[in-house]
PDB file of N, CA and C in Angstrom:
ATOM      1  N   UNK A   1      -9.880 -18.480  18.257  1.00  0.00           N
ATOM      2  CA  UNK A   1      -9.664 -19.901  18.097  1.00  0.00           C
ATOM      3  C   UNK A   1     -10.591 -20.416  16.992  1.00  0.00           C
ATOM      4  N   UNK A   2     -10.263 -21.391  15.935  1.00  0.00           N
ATOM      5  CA  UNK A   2     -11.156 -21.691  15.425  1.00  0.00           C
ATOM      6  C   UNK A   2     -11.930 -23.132  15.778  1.00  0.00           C
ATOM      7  N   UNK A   3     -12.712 -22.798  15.039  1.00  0.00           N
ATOM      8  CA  UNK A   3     -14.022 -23.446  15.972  1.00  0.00           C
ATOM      9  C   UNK A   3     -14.048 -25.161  15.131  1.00  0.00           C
ATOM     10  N   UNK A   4     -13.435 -25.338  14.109  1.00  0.00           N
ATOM     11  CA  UNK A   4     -13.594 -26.472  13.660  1.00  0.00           C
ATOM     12  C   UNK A   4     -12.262 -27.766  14.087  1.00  0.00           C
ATOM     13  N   UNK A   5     -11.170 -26.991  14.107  1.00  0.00           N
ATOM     14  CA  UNK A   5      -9.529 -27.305  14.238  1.00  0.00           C
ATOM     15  C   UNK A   5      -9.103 -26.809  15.565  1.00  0.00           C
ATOM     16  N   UNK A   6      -9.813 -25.932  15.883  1.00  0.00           N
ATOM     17  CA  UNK A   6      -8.726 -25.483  17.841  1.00  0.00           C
ATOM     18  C   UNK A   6      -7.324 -24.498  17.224  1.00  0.00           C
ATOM     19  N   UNK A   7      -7.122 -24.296  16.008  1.00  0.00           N
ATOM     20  CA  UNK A   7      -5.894 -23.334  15.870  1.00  0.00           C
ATOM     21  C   UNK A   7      -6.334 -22.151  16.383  1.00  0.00           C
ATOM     22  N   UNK A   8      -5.253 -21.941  16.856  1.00  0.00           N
ATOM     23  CA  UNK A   8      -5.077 -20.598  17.692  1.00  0.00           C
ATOM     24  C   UNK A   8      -4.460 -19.197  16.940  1.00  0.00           C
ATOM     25  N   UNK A   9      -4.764 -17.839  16.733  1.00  0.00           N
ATOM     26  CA  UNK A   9      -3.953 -16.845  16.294  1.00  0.00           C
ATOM     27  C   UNK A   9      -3.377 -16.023  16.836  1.00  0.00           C
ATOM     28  N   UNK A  10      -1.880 -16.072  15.989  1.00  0.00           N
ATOM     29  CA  UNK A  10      -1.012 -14.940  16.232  1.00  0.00           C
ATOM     30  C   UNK A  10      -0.446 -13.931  16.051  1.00  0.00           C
ATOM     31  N   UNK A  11      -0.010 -12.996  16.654  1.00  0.00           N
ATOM     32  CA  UNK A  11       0.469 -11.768  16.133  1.00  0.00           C
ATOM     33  C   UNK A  11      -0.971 -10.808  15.480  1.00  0.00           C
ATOM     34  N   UNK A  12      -1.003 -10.635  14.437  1.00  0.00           N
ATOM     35  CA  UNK A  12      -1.687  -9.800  14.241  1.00  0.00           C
ATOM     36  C   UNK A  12      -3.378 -10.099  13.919  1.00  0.00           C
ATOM     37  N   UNK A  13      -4.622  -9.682  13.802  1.00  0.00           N
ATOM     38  CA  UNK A  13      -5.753 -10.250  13.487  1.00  0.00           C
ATOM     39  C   UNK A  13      -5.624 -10.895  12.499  1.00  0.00           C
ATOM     40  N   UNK A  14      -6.293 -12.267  12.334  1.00  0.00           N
ATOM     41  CA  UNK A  14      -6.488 -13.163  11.356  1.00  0.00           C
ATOM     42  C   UNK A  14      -7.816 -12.731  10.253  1.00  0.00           C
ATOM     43  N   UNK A  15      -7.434 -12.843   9.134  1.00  0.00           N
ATOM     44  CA  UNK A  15      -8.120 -12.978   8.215  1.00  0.00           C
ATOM     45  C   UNK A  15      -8.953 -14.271   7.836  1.00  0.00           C
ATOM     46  N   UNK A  16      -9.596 -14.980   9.018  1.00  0.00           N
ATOM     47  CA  UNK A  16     -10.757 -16.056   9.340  1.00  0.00           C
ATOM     48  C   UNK A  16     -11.619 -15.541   8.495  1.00  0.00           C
ATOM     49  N   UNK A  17     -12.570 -17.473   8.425  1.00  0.00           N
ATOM     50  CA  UNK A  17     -13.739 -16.690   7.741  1.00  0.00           C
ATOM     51  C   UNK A  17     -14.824 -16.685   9.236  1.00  0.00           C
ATOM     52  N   UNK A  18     -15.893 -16.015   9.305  1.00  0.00           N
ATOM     53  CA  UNK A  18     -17.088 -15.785  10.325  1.00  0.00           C
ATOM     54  C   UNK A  18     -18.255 -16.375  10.039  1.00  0.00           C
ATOM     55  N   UNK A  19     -18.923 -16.709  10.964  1.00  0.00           N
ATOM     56  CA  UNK A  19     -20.041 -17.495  10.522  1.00  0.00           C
ATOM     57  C   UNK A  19     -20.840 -17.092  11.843  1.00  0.00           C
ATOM     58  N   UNK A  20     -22.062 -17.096  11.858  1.00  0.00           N
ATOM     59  CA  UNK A  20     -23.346 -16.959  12.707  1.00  0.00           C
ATOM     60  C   UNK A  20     -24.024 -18.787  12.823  1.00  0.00           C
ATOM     61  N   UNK A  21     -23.882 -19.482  13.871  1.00  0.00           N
ATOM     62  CA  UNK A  21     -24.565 -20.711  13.524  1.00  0.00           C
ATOM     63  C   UNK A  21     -25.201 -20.913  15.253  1.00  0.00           C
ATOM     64  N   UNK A  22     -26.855 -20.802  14.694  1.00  0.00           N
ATOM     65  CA  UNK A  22     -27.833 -21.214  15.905  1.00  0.00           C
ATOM     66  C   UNK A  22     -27.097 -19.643  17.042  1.00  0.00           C
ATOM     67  N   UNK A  23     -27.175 -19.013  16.478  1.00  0.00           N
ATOM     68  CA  UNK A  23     -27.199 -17.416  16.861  1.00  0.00           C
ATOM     69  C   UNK A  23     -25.672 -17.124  17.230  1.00  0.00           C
ATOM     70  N   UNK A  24     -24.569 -18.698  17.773  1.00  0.00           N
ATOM     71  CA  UNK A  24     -23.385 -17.746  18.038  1.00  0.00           C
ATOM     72  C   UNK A  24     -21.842 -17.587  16.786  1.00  0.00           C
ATOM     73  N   UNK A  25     -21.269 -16.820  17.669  1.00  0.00           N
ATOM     74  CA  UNK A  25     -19.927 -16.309  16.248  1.00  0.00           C
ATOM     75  C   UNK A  25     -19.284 -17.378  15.990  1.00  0.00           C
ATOM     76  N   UNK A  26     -19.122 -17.623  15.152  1.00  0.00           N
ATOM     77  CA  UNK A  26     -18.016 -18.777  14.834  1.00  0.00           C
ATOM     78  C   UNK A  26     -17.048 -18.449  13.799  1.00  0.00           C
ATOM     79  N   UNK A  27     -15.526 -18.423  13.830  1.00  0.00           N
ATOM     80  CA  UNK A  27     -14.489 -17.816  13.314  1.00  0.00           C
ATOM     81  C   UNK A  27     -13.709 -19.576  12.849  1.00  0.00           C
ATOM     82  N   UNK A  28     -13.557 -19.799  11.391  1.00  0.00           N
ATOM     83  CA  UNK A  28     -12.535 -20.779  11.177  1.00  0.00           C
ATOM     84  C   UNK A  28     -11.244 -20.143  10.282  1.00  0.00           C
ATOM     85  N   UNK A  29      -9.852 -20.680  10.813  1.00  0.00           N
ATOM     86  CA  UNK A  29      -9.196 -20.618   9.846  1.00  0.00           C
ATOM     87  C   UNK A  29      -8.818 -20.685   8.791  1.00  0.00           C
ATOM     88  N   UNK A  30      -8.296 -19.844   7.961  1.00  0.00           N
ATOM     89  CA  UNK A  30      -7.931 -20.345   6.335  1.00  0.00           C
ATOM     90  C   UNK A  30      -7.758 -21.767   6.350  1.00  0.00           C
ATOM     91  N   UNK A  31      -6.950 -22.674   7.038  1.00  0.00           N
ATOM     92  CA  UNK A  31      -7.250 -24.267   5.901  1.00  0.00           C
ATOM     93  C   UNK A  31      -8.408 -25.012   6.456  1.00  0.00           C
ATOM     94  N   UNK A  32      -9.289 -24.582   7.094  1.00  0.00           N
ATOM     95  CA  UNK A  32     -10.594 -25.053   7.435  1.00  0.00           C
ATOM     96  C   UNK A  32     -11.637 -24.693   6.314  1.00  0.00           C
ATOM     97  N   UNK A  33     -11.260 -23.121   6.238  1.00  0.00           N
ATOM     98  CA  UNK A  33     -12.315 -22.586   5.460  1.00  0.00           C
ATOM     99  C   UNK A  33     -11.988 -22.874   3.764  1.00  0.00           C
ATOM    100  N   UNK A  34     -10.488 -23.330   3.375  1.00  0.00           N
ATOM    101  CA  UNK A  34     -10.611 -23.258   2.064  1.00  0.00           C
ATOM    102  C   UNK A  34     -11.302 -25.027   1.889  1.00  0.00           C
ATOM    103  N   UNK A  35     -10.971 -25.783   3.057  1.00  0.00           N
ATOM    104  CA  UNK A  35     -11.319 -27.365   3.037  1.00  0.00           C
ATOM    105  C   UNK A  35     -13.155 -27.473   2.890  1.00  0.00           C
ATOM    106  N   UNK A  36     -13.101 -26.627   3.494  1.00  0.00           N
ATOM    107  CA  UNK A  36     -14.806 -26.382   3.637  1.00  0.00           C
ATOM    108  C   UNK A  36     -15.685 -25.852   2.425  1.00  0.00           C
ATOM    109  N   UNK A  37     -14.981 -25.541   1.905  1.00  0.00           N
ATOM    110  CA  UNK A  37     -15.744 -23.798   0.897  1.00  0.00           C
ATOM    111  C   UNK A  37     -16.974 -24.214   0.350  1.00  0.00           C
ATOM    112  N   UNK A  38     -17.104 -25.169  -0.185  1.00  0.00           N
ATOM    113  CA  UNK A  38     -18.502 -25.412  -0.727  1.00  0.00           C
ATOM    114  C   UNK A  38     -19.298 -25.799   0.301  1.00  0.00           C
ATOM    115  N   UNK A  39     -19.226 -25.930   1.214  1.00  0.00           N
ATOM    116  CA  UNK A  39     -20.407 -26.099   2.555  1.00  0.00           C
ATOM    117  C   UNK A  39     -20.972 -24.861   3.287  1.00  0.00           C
ATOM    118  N   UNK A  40     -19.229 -24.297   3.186  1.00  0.00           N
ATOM    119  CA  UNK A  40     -19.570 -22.790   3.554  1.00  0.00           C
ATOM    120  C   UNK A  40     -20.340 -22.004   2.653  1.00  0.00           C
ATOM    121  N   UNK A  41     -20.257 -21.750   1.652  1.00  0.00           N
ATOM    122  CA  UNK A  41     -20.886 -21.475   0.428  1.00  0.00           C
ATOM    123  C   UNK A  41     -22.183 -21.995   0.275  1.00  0.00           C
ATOM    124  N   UNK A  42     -22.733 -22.823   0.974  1.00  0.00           N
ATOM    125  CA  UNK A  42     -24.362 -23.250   0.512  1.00  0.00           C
ATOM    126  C   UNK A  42     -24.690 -23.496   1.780  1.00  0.00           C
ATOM    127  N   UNK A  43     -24.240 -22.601   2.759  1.00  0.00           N
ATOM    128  CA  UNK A  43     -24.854 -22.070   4.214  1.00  0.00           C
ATOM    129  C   UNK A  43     -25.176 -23.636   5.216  1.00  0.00           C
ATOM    130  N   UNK A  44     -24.623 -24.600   5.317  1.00  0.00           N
ATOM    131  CA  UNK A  44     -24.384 -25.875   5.493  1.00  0.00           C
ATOM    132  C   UNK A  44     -23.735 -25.407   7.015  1.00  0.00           C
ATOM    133  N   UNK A  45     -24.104 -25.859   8.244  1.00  0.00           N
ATOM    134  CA  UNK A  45     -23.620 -25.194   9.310  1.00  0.00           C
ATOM    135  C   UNK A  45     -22.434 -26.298   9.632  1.00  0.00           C
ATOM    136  N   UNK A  46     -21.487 -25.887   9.881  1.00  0.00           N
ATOM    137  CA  UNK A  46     -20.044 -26.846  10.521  1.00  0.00           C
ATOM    138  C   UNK A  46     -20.070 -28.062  11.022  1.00  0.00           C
ATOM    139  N   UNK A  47     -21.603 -28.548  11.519  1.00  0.00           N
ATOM    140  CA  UNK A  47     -21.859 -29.924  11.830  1.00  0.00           C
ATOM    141  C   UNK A  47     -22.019 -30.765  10.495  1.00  0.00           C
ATOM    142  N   UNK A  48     -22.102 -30.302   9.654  1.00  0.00           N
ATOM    143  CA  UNK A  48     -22.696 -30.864   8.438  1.00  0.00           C
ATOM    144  C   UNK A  48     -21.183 -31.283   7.820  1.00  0.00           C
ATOM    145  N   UNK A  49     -20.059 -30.833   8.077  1.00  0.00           N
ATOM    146  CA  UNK A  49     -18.477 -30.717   7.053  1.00  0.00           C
ATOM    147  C   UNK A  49     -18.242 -32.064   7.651  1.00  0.00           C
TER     148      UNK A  49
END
């Protein structure tokens, strides 16, 4: 599930991006992660987007 949007995946493993934030996994989907990219990119934890 991703952690920013609640989308759910199907069929086969998703190509999410992963993140480590305050020690746990965090998996967002492609239009989270391309909406995000420069936050993701300068290590900005998901509360910050």
């Amino acid at each position: 599930m991703c952690a920013r949007c609640g989308t759910t995946a199907e069929g086969p493993p998703p190509t999410w991006t992963f993140s480590v934030e305050g020690g746990a996994p965090r998996y967002f989907c492609d239009a989270c992660a391309r909406e995000n990219i420069r936050a993701i990119e300068g290590r900005l934890d998901s509360d910050w987007w």
